[in-house]
C-alpha atoms as a PDB file:
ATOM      1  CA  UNK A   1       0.000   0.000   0.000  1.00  0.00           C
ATOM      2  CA  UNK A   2       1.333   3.463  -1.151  1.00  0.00           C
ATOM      3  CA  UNK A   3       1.487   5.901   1.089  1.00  0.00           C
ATOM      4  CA  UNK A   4      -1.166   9.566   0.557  1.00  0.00           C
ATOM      5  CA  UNK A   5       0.207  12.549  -0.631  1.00  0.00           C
ATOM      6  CA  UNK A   6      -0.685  15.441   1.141  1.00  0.00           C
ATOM      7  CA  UNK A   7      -0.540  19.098  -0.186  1.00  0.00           C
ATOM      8  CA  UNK A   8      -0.479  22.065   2.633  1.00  0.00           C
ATOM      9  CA  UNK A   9       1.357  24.172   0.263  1.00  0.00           C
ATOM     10  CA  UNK A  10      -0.537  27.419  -1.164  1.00  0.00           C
ATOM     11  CA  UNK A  11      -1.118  26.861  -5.066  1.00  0.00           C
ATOM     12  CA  UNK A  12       1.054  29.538  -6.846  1.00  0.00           C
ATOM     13  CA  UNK A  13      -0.582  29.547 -10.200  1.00  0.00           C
ATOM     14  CA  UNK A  14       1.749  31.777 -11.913  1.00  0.00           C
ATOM     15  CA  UNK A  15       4.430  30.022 -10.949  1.00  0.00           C
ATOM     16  CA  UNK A  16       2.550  26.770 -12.227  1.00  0.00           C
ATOM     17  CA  UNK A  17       2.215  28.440 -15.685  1.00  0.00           C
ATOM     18  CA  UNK A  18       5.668  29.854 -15.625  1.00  0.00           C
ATOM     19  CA  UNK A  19       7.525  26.247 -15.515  1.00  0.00           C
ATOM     20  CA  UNK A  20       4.925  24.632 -18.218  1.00  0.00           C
ATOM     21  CA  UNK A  21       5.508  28.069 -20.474  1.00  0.00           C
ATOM     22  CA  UNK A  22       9.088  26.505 -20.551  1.00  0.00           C
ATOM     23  CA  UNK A  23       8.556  22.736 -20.612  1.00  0.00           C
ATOM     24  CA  UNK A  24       6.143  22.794 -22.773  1.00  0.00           C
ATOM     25  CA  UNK A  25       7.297  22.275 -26.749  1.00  0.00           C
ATOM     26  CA  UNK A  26       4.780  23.441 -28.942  1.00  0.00           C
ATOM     27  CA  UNK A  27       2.214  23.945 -26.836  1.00  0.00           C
ATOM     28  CA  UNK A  28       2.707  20.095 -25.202  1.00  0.00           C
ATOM     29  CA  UNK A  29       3.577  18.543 -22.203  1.00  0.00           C
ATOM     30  CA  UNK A  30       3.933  14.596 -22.116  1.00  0.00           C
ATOM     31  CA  UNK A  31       2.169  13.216 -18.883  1.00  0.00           C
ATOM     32  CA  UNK A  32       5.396  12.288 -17.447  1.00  0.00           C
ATOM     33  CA  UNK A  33       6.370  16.269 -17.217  1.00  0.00           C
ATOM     34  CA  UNK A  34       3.193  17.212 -15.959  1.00  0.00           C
ATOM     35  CA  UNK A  35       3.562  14.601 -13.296  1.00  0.00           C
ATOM     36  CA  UNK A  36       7.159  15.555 -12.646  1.00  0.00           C
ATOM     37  CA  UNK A  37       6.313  19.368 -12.524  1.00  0.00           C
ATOM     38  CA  UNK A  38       3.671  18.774 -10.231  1.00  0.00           C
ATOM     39  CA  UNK A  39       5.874  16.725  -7.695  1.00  0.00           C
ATOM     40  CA  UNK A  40       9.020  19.374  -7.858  1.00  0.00           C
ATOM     41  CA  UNK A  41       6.012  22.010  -7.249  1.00  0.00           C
ATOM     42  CA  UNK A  42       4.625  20.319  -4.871  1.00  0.00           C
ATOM     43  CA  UNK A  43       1.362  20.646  -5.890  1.00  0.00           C
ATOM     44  CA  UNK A  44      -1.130  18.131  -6.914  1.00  0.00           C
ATOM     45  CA  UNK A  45      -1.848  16.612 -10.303  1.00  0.00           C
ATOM     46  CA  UNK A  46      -5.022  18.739 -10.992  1.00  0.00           C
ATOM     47  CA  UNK A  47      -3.258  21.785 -10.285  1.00  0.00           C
ATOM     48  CA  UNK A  48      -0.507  21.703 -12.935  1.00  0.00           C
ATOM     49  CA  UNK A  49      -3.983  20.337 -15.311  1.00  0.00           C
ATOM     50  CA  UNK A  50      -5.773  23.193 -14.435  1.00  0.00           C
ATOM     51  CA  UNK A  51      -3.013  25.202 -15.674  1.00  0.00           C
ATOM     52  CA  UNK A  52      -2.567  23.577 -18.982  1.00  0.00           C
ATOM     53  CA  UNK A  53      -5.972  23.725 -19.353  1.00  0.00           C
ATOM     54  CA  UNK A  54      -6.032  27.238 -19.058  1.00  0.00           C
ATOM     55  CA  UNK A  55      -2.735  28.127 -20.484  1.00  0.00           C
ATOM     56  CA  UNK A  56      -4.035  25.523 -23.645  1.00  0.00           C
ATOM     57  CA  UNK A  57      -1.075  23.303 -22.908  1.00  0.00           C
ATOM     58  CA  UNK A  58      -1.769  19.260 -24.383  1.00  0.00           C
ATOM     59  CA  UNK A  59      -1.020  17.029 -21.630  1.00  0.00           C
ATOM     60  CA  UNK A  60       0.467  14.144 -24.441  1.00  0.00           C
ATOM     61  CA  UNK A  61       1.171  10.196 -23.519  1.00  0.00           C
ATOM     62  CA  UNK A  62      -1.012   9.900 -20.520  1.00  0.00           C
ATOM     63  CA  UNK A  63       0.051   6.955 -18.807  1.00  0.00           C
ATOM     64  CA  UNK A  64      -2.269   6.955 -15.506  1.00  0.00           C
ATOM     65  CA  UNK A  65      -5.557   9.254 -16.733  1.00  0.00           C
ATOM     66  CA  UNK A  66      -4.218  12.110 -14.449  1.00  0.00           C
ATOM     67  CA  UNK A  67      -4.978  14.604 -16.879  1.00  0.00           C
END
C-alpha cells in the first residue's frame, strides 16, 4: 500500500504556468512532465492540469488518466 500525498502548500498559479511556459514544446507537455512538474512544485496533479488547461497546454502520452 502506497502511502497519501498530502498538499499544505498554497497553489502559486503563476508560478505553475511559468515552468509549463518553458517545458512545454509546442504547446505540449507529455504526462510524465506534468507529473514531474507537479511533484518538484509540490502541488497536486489537478493543479498543474488546471493550468494547462487554461494556459491551452496538451497534456500528451497519458500513462495513468491524471490529466
Amino acid at each position: 500500500m502506497r502511502d497519501a500525498v498530502c498538499y499544505d502548500a498554497v497553489v502559486d498559479q503563476e508560478q505553475i504556468k511559468r515552468q509549463i511556459e518553458e517545458e512545454a514544446r509546442e504547446g505540449r507537455l507529455t504526462c510524465e512532465q506534468a507529473r514531474a512538474l507537479a511533484e518538484r512544485l509540490e502541488v497536486p496533479y489537478s493543479e498543474v492540469g488546471r493550468a494547462c488547461d487554461e494556459l491551452n497546454v496538451k497534456i500528451k502520452a497519458c500513462q495513468l488518466g491524471c490529466f
